[in-house]
Protein backbone atom coordinates (compact mmCIF):
# COMPACT_ATOMS: atom_id res chain seq x y z
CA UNK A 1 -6.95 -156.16 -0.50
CA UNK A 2 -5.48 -158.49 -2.80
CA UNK A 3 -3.08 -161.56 -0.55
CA UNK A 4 0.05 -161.04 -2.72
CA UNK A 5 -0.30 -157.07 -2.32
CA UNK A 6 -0.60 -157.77 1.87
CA UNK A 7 2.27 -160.35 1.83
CA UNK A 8 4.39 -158.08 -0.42
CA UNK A 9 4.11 -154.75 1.63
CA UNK A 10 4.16 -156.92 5.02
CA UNK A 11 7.91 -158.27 4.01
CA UNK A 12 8.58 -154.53 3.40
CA UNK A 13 7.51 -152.47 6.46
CA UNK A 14 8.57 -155.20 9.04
CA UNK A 15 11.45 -155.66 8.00
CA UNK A 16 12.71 -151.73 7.58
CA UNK A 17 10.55 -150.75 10.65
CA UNK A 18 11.90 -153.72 12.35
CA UNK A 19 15.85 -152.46 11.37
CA UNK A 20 15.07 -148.52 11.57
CA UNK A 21 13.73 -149.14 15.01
CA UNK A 22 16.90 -151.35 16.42
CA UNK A 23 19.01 -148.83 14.87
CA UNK A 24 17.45 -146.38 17.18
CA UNK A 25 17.60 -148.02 20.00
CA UNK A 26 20.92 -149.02 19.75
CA UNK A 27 21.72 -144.93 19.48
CA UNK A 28 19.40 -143.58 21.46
CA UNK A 29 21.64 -142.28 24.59
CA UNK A 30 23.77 -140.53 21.60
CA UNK A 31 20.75 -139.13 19.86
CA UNK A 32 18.97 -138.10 23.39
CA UNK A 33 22.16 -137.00 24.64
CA UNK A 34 24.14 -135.81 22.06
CA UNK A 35 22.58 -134.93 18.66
CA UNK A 36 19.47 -133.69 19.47
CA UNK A 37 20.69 -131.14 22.13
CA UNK A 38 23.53 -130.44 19.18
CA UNK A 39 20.34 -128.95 16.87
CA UNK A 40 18.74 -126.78 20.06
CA UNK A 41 16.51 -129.35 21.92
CA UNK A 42 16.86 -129.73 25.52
CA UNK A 43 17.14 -133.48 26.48
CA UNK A 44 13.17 -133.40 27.62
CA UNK A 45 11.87 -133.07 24.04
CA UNK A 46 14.79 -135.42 22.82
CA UNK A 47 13.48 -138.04 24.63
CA UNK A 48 10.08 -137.37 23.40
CA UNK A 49 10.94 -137.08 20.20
CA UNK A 50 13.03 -140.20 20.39
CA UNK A 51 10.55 -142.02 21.84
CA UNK A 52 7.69 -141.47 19.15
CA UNK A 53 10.15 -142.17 16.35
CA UNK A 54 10.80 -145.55 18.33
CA UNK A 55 7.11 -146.39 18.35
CA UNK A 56 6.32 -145.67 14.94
CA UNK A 57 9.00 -147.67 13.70
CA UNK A 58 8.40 -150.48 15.66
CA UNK A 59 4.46 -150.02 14.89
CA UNK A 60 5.44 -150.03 11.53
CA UNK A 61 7.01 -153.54 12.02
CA UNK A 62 4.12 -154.58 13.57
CA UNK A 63 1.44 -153.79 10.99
CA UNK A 64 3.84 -154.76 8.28
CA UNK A 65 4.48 -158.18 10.01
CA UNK A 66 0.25 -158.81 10.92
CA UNK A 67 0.14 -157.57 7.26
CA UNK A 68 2.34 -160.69 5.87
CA UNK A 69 0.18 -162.97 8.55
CA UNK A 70 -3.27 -162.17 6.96
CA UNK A 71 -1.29 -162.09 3.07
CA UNK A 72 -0.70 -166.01 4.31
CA UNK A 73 -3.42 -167.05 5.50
CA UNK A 74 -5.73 -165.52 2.59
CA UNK A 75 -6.28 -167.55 -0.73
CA UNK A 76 -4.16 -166.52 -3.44
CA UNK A 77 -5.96 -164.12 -5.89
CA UNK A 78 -8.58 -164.06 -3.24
CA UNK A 79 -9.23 -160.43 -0.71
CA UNK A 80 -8.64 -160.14 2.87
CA UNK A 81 -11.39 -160.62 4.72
CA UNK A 82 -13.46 -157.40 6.57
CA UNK A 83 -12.46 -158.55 9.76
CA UNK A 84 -8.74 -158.86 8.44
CA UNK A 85 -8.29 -155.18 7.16
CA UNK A 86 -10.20 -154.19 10.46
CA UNK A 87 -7.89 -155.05 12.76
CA UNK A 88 -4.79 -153.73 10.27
CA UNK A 89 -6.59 -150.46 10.27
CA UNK A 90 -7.31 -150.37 13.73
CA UNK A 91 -3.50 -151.53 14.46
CA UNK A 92 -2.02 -148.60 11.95
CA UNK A 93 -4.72 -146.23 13.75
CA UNK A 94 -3.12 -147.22 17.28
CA UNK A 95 0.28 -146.46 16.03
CA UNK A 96 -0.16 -143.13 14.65
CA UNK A 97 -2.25 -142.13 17.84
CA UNK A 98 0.44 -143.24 20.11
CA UNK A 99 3.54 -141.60 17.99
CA UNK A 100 1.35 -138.26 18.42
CA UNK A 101 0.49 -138.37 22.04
CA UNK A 102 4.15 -139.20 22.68
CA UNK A 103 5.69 -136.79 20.66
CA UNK A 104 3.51 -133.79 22.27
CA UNK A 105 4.31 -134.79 25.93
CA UNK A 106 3.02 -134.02 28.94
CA UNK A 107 2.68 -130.20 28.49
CA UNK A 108 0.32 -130.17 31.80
CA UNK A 109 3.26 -131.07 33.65
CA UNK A 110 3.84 -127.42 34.97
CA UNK A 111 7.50 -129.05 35.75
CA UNK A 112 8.59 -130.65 33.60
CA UNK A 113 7.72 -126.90 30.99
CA UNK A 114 10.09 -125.03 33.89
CA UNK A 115 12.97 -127.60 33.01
CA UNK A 116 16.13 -125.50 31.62
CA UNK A 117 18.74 -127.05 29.56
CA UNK A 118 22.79 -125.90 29.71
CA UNK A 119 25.52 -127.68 28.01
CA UNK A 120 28.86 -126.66 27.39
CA UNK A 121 32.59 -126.98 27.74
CA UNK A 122 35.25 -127.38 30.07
CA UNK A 123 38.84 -126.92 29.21
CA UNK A 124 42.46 -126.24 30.76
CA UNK A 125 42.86 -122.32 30.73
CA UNK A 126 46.59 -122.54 29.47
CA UNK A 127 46.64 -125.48 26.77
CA UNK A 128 42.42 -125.10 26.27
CA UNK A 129 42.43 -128.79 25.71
CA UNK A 130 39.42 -130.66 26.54
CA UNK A 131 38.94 -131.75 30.36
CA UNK A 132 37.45 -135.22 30.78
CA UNK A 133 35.66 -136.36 34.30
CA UNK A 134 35.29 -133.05 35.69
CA UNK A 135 31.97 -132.72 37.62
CA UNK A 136 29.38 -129.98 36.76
CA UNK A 137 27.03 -128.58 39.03
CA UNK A 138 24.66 -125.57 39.12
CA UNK A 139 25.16 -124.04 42.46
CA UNK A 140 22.45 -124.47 44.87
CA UNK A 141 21.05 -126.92 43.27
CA UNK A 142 21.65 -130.85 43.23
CA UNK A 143 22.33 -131.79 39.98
CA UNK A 144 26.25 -132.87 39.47
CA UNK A 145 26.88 -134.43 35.84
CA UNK A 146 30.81 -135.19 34.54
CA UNK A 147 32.20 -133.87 31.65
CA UNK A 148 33.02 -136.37 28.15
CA UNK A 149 36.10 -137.28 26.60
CA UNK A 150 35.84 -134.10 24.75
CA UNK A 151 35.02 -131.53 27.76
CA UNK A 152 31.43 -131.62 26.83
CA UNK A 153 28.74 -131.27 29.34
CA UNK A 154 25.15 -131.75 29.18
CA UNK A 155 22.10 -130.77 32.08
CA UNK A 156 18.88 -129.38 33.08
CA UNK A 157 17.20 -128.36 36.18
CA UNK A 158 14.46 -126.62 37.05
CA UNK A 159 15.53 -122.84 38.13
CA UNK A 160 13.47 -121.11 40.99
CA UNK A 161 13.57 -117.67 38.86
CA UNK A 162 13.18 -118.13 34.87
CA UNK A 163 15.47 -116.36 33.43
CA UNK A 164 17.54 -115.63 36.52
CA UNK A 165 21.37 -116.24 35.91
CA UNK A 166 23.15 -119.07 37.88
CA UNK A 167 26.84 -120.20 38.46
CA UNK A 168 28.58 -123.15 36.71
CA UNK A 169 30.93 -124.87 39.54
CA UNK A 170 33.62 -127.38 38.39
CA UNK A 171 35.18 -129.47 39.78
CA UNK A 172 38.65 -131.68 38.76
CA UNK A 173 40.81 -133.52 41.18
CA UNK A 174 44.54 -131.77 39.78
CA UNK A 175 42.57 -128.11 38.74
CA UNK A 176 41.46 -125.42 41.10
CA UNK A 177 37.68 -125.41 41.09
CA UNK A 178 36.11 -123.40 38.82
CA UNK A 179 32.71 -121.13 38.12
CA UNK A 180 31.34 -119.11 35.71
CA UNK A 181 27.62 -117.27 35.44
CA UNK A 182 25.72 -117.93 32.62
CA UNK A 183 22.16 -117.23 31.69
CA UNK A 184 20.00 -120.43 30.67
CA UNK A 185 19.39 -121.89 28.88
CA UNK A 186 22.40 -122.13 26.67
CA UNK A 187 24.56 -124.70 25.13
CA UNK A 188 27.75 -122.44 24.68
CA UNK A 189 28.77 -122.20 28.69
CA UNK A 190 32.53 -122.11 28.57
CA UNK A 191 35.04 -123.20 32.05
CA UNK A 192 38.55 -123.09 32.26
CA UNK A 193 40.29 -124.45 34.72
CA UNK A 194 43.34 -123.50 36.63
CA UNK A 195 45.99 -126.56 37.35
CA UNK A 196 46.21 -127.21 40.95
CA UNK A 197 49.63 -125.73 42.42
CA UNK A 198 51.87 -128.73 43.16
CA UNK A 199 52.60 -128.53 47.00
């Protein structure tokens, strides 16, 4: 492979997989928490998902960086050495393998395949505006997670009956608690709460 073709495509790919991949993780609790669940994935395969697209573009960095070293350090109008495009092939090889292995999961993991995502709302039940802070829980089971600025709410747990429905408690210091039974998983669970009676 021709020096000025390596040095060429090396500036290329590390730099954008260098950029693409801080951009990522700069937004990667709004894209694992936020977007992805937004288009139907539970946060389990987010994360996967987000994971793999960090390692291919930072693998893409990589071999485009190594790329630019061997493009240096080969004479110009002269071809890489065998032992040079070896270890770029090799290097690409790793990088797709890895991206693919991470993307797929663990699907042995009998547990982590029972996971159930719910997300959802909670708002005042006179003025239906948004409730911030209020904590979520499934009842009976131990996973409490507080509402965002816009009443949104986002969990998973793993339900002893798939299928099965369970009850949405809420909590807000100023409301009355508050439950409602949905069936997961869902991202459309709706709670209003009732302002506390001033006593």
């Amino acid at each position: 492979m021709d020096s000025k073709l390596l040095q060429g495509l090396g500036k290329i790919a590390g730099l954008g997989g260098i950029a693409v991949g801080v951009v990522l993780l700069l937004f990667r609790d709004f894209l694992k928490q936020k977007f992805l669940p937004s288009q139907g994935l539970p946060p389990e395969q987010g994360y996967h998902i987000l994971l793999a697209f960090l390692i291919l573009t930072f693998g893409i960095g990589a071999v485009g960086v190594v790329a630019w070293i061997i493009g240096k350090t080969v004479a110009p109008g002269k071809s890489a050495s065998f032992s040079a495009v070896t270890v770029l092939t090799l290097l690409i090889t790793t990088v797709l393998a890895s991206t693919v292995m991470v993307s797929r999961g663990d699907s042995s993991n009998d547990d982590k395949r029972k996971q159930v995502y719910i997300g959802g709302r909670v708002e005042d039940s006179v003025t239906y505006e948004p409730i911030r802070g209020a904590m979520v829980s499934v009842a009976g089971y131990a996973n409490p997670t507080p509402t965002e600025a816009n009443g949104n709410f986002y969990l998973t747990f793993q339900p002893r009956q798939p299928g099965e429905p369970v009850r949405l408690h809420v909590d807000k210091e100023g409301y009355e608690s508050g439950d409602e039974t949905v069936v997961p998983p869902t991202d459309s669970a709706q709670v209003l709460l009732k302002k506390a009676a001033d006593r």
